[in-house]
N, C-alpha and C. Protein backbone atom coordinates (compact mmCIF):
# COMPACT_ATOMS: atom_id res chain seq x y z
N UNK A 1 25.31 194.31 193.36
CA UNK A 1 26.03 193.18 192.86
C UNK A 1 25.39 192.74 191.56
N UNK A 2 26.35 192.27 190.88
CA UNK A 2 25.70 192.32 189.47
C UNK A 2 25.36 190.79 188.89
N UNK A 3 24.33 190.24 188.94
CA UNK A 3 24.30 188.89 188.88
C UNK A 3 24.86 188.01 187.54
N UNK A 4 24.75 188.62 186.64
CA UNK A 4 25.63 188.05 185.63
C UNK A 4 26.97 187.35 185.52
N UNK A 5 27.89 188.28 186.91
CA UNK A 5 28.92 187.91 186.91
C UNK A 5 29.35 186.33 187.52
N UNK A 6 28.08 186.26 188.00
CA UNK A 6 28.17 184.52 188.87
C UNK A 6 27.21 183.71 188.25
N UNK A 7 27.08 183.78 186.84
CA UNK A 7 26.13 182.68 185.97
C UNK A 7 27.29 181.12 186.35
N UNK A 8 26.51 180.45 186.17
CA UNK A 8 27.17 179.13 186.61
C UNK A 8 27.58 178.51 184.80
N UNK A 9 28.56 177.98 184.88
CA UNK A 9 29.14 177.42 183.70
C UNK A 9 27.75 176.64 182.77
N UNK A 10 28.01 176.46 181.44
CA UNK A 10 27.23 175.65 180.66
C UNK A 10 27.08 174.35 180.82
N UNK A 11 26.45 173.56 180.73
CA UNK A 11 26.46 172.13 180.77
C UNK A 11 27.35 171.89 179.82
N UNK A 12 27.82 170.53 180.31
CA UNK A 12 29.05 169.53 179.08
C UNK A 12 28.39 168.32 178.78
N UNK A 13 28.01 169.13 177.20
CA UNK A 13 27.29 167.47 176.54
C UNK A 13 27.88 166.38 176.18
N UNK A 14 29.17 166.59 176.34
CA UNK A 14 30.16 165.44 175.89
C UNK A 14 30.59 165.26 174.48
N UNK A 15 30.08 165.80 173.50
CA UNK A 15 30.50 165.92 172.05
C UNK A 15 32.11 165.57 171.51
N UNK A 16 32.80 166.20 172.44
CA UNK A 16 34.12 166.24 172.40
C UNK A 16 34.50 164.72 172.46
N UNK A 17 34.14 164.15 173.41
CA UNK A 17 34.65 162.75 173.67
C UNK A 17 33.99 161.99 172.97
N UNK A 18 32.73 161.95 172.51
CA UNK A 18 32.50 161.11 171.31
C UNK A 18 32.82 161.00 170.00
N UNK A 19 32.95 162.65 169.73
CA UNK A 19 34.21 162.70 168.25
C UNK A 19 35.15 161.79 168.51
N UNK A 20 35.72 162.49 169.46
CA UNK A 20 36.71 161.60 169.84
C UNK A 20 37.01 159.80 169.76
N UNK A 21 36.39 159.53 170.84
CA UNK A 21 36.13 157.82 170.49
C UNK A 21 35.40 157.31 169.44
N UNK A 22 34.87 158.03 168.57
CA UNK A 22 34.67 157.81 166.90
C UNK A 22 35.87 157.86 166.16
N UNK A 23 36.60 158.93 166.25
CA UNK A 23 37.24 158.71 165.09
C UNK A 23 38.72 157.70 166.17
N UNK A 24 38.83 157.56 167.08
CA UNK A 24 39.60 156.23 167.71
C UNK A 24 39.46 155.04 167.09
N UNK A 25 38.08 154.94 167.23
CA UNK A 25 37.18 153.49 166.25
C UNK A 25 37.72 153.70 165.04
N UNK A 26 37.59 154.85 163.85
CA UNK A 26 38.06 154.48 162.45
C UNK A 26 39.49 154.24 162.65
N UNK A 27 40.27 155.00 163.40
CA UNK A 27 41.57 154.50 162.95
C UNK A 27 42.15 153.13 163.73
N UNK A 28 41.17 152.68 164.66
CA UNK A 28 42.16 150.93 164.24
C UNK A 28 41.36 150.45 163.44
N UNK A 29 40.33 150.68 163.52
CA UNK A 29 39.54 150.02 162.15
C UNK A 29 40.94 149.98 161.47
N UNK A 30 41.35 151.04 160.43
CA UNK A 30 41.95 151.43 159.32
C UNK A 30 43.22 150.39 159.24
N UNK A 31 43.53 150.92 160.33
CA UNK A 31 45.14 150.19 161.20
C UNK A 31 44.44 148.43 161.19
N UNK A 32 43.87 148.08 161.68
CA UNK A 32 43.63 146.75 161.40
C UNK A 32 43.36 146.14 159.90
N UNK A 33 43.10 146.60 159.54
CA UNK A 33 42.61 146.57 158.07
C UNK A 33 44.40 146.62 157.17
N UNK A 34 45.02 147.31 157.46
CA UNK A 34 46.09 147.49 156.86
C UNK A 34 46.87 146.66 157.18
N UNK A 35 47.45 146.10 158.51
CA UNK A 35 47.91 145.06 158.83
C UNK A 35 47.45 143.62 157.97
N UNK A 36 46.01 143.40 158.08
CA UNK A 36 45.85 142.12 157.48
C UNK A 36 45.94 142.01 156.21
N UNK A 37 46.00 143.44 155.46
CA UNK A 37 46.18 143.44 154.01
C UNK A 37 47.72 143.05 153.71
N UNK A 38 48.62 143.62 154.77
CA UNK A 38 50.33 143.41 154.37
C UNK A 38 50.22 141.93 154.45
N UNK A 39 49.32 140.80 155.50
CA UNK A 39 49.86 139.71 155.66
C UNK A 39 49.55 139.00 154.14
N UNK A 40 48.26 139.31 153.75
CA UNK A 40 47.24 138.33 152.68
C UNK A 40 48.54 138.83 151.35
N UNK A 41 49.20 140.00 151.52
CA UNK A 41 49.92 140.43 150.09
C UNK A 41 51.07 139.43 150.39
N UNK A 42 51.80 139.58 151.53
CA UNK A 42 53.08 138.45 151.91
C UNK A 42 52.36 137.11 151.17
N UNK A 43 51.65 136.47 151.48
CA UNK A 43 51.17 135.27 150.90
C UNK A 43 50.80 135.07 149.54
N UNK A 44 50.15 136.08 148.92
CA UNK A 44 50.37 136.20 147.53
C UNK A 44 51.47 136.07 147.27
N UNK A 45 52.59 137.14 147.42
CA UNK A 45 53.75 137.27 146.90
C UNK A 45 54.64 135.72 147.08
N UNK A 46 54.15 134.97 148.13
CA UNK A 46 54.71 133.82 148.28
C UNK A 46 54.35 132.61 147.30
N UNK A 47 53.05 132.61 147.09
CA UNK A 47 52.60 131.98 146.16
C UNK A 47 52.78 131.74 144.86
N UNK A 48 53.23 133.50 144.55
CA UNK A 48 53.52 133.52 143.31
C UNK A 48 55.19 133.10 143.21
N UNK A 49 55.78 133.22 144.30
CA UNK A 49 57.14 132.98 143.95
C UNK A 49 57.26 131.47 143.67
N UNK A 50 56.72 130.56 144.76
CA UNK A 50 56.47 128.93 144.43
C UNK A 50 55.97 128.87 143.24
N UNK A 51 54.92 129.33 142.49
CA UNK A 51 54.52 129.14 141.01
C UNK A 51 55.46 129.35 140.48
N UNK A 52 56.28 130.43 140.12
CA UNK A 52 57.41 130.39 138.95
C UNK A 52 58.86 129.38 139.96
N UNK A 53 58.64 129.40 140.48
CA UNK A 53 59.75 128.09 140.88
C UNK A 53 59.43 127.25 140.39
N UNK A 54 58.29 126.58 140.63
CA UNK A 54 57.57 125.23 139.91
C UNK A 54 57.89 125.14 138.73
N UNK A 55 57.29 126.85 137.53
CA UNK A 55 57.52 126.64 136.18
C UNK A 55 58.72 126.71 135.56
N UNK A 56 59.76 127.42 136.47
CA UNK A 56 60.82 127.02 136.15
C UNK A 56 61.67 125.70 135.85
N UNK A 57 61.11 125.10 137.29
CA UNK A 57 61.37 123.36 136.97
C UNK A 57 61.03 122.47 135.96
N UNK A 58 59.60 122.97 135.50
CA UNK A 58 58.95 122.58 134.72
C UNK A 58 60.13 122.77 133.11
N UNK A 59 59.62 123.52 133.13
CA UNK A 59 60.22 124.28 132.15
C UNK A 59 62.07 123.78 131.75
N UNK A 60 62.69 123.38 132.76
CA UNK A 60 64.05 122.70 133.03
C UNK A 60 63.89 121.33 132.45
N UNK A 61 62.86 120.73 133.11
CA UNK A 61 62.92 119.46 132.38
C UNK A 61 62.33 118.99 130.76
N UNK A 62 61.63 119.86 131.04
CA UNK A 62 61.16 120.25 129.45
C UNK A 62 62.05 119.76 128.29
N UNK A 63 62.99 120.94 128.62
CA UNK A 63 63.83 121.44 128.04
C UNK A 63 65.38 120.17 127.73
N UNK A 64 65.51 119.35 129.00
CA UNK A 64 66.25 118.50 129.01
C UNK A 64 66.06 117.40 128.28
N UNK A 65 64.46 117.25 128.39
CA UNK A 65 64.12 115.61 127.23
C UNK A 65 64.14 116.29 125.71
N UNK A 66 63.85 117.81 125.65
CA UNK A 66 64.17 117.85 124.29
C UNK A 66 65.88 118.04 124.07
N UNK A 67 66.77 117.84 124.71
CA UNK A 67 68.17 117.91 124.50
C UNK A 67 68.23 116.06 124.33
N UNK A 68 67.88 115.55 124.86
CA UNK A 68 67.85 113.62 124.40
C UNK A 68 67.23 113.59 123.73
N UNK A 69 66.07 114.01 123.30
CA UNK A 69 65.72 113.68 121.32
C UNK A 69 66.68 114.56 120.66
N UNK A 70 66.78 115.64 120.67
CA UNK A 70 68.00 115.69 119.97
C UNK A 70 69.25 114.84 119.48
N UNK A 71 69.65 114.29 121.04
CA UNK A 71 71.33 113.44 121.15
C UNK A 71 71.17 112.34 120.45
N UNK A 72 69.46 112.26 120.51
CA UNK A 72 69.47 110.53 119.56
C UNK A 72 69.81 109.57 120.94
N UNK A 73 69.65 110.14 122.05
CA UNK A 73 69.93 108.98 122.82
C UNK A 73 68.87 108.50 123.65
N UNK A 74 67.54 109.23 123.52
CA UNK A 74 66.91 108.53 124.16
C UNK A 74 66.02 107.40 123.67
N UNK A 75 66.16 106.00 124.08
CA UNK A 75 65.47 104.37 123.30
C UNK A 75 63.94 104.68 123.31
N UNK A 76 63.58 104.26 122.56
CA UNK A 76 62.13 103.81 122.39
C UNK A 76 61.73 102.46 123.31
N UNK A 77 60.54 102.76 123.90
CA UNK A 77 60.82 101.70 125.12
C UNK A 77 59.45 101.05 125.07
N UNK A 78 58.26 101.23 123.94
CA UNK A 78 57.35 101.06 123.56
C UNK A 78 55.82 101.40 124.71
N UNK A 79 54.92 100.81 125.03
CA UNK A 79 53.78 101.24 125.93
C UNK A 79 54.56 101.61 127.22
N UNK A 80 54.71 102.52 127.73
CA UNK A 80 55.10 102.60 129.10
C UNK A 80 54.29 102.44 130.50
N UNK A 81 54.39 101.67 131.25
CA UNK A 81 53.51 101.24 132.32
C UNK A 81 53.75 102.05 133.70
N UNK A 82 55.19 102.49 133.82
CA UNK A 82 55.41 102.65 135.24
C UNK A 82 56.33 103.82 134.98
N UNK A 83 56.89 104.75 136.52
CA UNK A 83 57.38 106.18 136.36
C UNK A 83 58.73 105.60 136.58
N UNK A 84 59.39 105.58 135.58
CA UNK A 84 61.13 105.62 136.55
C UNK A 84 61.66 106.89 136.77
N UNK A 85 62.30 106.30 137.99
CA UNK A 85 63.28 107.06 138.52
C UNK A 85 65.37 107.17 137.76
N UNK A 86 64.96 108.18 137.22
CA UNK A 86 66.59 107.98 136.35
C UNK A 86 66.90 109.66 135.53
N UNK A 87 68.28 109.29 135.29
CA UNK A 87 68.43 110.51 134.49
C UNK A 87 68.21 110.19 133.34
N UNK A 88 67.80 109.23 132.74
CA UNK A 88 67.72 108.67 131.66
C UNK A 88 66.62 108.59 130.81
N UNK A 89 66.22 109.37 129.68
CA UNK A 89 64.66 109.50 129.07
C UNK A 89 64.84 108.10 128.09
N UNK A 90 63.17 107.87 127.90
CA UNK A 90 62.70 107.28 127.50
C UNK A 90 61.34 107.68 126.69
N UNK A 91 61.08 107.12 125.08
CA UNK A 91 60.03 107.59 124.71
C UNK A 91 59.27 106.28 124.33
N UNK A 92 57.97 106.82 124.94
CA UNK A 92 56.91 106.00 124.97
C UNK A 92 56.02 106.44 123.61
N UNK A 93 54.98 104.87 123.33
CA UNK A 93 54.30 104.90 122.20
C UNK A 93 53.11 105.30 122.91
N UNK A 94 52.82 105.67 123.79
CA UNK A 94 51.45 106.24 124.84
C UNK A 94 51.82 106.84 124.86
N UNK A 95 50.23 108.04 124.70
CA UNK A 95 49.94 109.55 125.39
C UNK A 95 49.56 109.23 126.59
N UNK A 96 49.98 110.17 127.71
CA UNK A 96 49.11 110.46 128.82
C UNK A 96 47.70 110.90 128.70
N UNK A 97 47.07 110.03 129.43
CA UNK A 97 45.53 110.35 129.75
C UNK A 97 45.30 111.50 130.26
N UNK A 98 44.45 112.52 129.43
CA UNK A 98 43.90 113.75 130.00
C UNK A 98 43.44 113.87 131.42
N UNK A 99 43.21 112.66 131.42
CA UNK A 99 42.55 113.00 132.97
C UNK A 99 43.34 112.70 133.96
N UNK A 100 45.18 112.34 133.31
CA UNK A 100 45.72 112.32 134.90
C UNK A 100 47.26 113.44 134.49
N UNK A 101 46.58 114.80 133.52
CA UNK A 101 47.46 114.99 133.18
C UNK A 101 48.00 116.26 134.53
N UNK A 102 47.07 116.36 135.46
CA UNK A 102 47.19 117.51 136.86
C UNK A 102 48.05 116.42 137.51
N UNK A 103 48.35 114.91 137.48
CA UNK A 103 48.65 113.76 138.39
C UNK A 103 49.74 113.41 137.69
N UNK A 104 51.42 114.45 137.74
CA UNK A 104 52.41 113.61 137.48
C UNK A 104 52.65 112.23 138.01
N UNK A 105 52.46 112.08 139.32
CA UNK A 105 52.64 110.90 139.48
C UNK A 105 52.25 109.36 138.89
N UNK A 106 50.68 109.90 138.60
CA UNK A 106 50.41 108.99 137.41
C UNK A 106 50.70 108.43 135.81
N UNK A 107 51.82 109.48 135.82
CA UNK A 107 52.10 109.38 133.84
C UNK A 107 52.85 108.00 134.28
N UNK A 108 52.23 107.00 133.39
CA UNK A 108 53.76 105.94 132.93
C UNK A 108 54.12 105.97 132.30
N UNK A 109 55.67 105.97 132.56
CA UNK A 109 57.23 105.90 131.89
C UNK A 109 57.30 107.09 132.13
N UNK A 110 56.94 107.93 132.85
CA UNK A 110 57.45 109.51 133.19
C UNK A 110 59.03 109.00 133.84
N UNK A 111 60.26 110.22 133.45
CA UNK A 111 61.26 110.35 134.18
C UNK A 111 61.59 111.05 135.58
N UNK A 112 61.44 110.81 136.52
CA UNK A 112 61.99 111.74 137.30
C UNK A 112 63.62 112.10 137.36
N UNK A 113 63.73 113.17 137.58
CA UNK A 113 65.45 113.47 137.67
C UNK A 113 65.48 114.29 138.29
N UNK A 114 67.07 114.73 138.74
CA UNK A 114 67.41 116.16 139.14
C UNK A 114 68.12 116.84 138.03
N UNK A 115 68.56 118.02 137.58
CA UNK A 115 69.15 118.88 136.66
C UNK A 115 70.49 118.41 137.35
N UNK A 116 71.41 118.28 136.74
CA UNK A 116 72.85 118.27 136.82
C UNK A 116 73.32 119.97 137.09
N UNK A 117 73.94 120.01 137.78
CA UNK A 117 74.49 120.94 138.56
C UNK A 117 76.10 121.83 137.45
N UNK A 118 76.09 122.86 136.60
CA UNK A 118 76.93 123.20 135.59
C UNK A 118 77.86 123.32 135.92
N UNK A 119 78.34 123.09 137.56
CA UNK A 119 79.62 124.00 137.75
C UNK A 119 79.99 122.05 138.65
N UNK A 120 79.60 121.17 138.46
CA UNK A 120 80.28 119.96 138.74
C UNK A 120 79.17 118.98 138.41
N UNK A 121 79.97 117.97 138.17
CA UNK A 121 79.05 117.08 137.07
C UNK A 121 78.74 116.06 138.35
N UNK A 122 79.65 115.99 139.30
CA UNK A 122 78.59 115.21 140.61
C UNK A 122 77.93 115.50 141.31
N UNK A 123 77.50 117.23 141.41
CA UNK A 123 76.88 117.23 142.29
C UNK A 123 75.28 117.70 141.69
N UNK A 124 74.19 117.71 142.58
CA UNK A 124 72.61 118.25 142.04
C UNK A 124 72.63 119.52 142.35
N UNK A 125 71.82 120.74 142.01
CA UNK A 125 71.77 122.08 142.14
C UNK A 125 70.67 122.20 142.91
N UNK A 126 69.32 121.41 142.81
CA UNK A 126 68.38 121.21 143.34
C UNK A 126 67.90 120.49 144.60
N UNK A 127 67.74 120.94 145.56
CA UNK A 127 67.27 120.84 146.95
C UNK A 127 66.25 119.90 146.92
N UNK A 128 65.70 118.47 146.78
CA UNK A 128 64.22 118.30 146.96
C UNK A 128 64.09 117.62 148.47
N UNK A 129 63.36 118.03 149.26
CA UNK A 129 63.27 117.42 150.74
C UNK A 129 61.63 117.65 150.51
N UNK A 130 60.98 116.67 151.65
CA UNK A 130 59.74 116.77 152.18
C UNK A 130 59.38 117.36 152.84
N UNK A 131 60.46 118.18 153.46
CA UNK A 131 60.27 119.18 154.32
C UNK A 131 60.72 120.56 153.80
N UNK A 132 59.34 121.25 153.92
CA UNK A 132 59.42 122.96 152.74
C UNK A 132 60.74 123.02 153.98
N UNK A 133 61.40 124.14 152.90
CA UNK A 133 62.17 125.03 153.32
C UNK A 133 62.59 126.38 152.36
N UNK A 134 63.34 126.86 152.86
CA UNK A 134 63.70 128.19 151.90
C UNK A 134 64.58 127.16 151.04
N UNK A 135 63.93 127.47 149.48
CA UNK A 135 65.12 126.94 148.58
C UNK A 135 65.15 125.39 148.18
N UNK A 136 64.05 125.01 148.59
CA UNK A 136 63.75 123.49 148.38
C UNK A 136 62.85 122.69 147.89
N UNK A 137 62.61 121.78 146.71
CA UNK A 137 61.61 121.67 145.75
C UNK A 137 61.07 120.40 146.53
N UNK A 138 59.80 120.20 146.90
CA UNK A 138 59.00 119.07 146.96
C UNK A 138 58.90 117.88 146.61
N UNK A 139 59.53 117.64 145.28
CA UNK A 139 59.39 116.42 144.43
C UNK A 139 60.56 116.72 143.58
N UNK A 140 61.35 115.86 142.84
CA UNK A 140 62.30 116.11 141.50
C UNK A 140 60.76 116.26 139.87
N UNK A 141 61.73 117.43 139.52
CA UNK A 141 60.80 117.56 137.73
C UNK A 141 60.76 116.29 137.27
N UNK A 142 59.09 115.91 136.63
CA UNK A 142 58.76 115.01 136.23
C UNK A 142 58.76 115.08 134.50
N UNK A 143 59.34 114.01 133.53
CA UNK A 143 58.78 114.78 132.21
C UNK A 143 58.29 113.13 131.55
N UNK A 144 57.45 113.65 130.53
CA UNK A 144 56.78 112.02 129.71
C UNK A 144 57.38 112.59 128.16
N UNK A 145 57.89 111.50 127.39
CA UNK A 145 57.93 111.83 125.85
C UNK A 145 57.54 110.73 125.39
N UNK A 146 56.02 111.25 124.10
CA UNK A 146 55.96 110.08 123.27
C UNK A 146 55.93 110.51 121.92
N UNK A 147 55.66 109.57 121.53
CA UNK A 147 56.69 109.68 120.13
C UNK A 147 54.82 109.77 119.11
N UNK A 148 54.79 110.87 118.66
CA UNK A 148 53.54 110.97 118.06
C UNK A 148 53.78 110.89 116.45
N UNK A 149 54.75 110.18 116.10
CA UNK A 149 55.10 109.28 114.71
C UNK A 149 55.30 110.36 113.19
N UNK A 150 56.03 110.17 112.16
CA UNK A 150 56.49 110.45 111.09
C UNK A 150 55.83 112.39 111.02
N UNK A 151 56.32 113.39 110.86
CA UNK A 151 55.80 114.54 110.42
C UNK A 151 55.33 114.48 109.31
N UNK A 152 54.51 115.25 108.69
CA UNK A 152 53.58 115.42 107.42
C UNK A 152 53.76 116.94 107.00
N UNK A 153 53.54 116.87 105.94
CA UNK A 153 54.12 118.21 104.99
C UNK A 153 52.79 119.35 105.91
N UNK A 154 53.14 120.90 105.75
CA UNK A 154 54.64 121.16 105.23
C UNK A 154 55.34 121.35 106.11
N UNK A 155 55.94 120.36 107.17
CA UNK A 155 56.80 120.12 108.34
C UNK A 155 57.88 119.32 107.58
N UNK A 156 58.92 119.87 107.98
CA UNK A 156 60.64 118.74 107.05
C UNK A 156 59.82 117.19 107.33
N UNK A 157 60.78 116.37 106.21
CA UNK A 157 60.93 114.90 107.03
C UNK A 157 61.41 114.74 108.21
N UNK A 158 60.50 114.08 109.31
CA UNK A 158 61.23 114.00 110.85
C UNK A 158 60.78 113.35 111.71
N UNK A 159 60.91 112.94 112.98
CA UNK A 159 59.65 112.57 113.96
C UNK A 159 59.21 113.82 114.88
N UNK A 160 57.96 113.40 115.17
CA UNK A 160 56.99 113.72 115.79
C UNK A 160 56.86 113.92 117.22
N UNK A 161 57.43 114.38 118.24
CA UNK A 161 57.07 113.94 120.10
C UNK A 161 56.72 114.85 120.73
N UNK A 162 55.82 114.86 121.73
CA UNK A 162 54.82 115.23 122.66
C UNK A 162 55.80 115.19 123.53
N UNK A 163 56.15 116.23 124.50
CA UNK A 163 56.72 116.09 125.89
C UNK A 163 56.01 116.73 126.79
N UNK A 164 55.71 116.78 127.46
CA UNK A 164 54.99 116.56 128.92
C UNK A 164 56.14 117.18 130.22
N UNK A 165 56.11 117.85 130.68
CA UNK A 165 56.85 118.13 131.83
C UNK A 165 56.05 118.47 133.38
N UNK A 166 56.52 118.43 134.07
CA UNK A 166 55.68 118.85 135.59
C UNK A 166 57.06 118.71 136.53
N UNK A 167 56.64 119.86 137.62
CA UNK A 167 57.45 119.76 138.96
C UNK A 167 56.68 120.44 140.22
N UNK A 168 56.74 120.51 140.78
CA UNK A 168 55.90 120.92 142.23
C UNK A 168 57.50 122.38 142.78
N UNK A 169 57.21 123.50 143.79
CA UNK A 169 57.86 124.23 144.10
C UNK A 169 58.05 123.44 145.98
N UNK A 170 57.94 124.48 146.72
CA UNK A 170 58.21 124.14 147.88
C UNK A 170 57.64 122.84 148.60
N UNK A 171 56.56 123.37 148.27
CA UNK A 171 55.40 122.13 148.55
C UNK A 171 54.64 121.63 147.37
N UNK A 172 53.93 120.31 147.97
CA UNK A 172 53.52 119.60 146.92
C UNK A 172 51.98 120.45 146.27
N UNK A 173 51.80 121.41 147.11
CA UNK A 173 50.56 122.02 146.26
C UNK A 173 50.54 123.09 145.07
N UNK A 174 51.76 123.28 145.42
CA UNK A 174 52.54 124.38 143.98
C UNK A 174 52.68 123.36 142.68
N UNK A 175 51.92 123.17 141.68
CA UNK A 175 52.84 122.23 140.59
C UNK A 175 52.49 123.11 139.16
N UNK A 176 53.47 122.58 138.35
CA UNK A 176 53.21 123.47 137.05
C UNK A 176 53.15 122.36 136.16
N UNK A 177 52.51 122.36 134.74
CA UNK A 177 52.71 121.40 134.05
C UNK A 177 52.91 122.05 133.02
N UNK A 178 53.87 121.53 131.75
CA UNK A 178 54.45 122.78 130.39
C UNK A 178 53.75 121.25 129.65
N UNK A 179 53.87 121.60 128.05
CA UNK A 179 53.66 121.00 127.00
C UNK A 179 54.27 121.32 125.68
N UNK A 180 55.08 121.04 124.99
CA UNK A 180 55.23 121.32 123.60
C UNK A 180 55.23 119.75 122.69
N UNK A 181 55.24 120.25 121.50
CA UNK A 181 55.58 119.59 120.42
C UNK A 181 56.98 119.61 119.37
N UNK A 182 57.31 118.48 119.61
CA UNK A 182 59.32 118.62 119.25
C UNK A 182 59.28 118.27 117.98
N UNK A 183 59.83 118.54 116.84
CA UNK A 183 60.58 117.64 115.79
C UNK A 183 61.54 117.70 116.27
N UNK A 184 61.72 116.11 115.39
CA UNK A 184 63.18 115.78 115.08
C UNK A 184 63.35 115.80 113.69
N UNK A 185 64.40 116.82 112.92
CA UNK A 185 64.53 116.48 111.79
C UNK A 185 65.59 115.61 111.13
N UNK A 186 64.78 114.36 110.79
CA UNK A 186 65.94 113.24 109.72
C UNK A 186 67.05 113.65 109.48
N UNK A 187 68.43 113.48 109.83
CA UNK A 187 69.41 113.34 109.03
C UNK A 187 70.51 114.39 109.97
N UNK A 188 69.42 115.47 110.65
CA UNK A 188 70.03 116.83 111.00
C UNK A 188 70.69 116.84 112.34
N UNK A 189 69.88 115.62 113.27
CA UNK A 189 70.10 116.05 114.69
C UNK A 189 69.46 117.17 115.55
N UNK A 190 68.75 118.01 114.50
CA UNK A 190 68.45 118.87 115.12
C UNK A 190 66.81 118.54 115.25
N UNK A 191 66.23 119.93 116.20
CA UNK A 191 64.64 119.79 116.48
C UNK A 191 64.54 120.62 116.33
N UNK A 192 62.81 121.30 116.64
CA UNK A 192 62.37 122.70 116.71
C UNK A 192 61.29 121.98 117.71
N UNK A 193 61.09 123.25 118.52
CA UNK A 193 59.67 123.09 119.44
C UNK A 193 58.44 123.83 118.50
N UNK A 194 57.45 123.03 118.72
CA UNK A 194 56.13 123.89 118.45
C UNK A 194 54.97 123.68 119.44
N UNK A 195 53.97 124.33 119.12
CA UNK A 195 52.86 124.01 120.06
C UNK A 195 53.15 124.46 120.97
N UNK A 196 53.86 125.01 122.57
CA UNK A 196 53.76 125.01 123.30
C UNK A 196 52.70 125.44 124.49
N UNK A 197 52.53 124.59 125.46
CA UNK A 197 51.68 124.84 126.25
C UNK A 197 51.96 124.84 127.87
N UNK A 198 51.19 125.82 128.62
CA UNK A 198 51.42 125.53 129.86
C UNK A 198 50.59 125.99 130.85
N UNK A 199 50.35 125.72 132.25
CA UNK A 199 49.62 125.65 132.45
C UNK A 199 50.01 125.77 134.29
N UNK A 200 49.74 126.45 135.38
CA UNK A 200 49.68 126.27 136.83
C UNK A 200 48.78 125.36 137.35
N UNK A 201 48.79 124.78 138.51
CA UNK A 201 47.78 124.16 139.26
C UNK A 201 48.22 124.46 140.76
């Protein structure tokens, strides 16, 4: 009888199953890792969409107080103390204080409004509730204009105004604030923007 033929099997060091449950471990590692990356990108991408909502608003009202220096219709209303609420601009002989320029709420004589809606003159286009939702702004666009007095060469004869804009997106922690510098030129009706500035928070 030939004893070779009944050697008893090799020992099992287990190698197999620890490869094994190693590379198990990297891939949820991996898999976990990838999941929390899709969520943190969803939230970026959300963030960034509330920012240009904001600067859009921003940017809307901006744009609207320089259409009333234009019209010649908005009054000079001298130091402004307090924010109204109106569609109606007003230019103040005060700058806003640098230091409450992150704090629309603080500008006095700031306007709040809503944009008039192009396709009916009664209704608003803009959603603002306190409660986020898809499609709904936090606060109405805030804007300040003051009147930073007579232009100087070589700018036409004209006036001078600082406008100030701000609006918040879904929530109140999204806000944008824009800045330019308007003429008005004497005689023309017309303006030009310069300077512009802007800025996220």
């Amino acid at each position: 009888m030939n004893m070779q033929q009944f050697r008893p099997p090799a020992r099992q060091l287990g190698l197999v199953m620890i490869s094994a449950l190693l590379l198990l471990l990297v891939a949820t590692i991996l898999a976990a890792a990838m999941f929390r990356s899709f969520g943190t990108q969803e939230k970026i991408a959300g963030n960034l969409r509330e920012k240009e909502r904001a600067m859009h608003a921003a940017v809307t009202a901006q744009q609207y107080a320089e259409w009333f220096l234009q019209s010649g219709a908005a009054p000079v209303a001298g130091v402004c103390k307090s924010v109204i609420d109106s569609t109606a601009a007003v230019v103040c002989s005060n700058q806003i204080n640098l230091q409450d320029i992150a704090n629309p709420a603080a500008w006095p004589g700031a306007v709040t409004y809503l944009p008039p809606n192009p396709a009916s003159s009664t209704s608003q286009n803009m959603e603002v509730t306190t409660t986020p939702g898809v499609g709904t702004y936090s606060s109405k666009p805030t804007f300040y204009i003051a009147d930073l007095g007579p232009s100087k060469p070589p700018l036409p004869n004209g006036e001078l105004y600082q406008i100030d804009a701000a609006a918040s997106g879904g929530t109140a922690d999204t806000v944008a604030v824009v800045e330019s510098t308007y003429l008005v030129v004497a005689g023309s009706g017309g303006g030009g923007r310069g300077g512009d500035t802007a800025g996220g928070l």
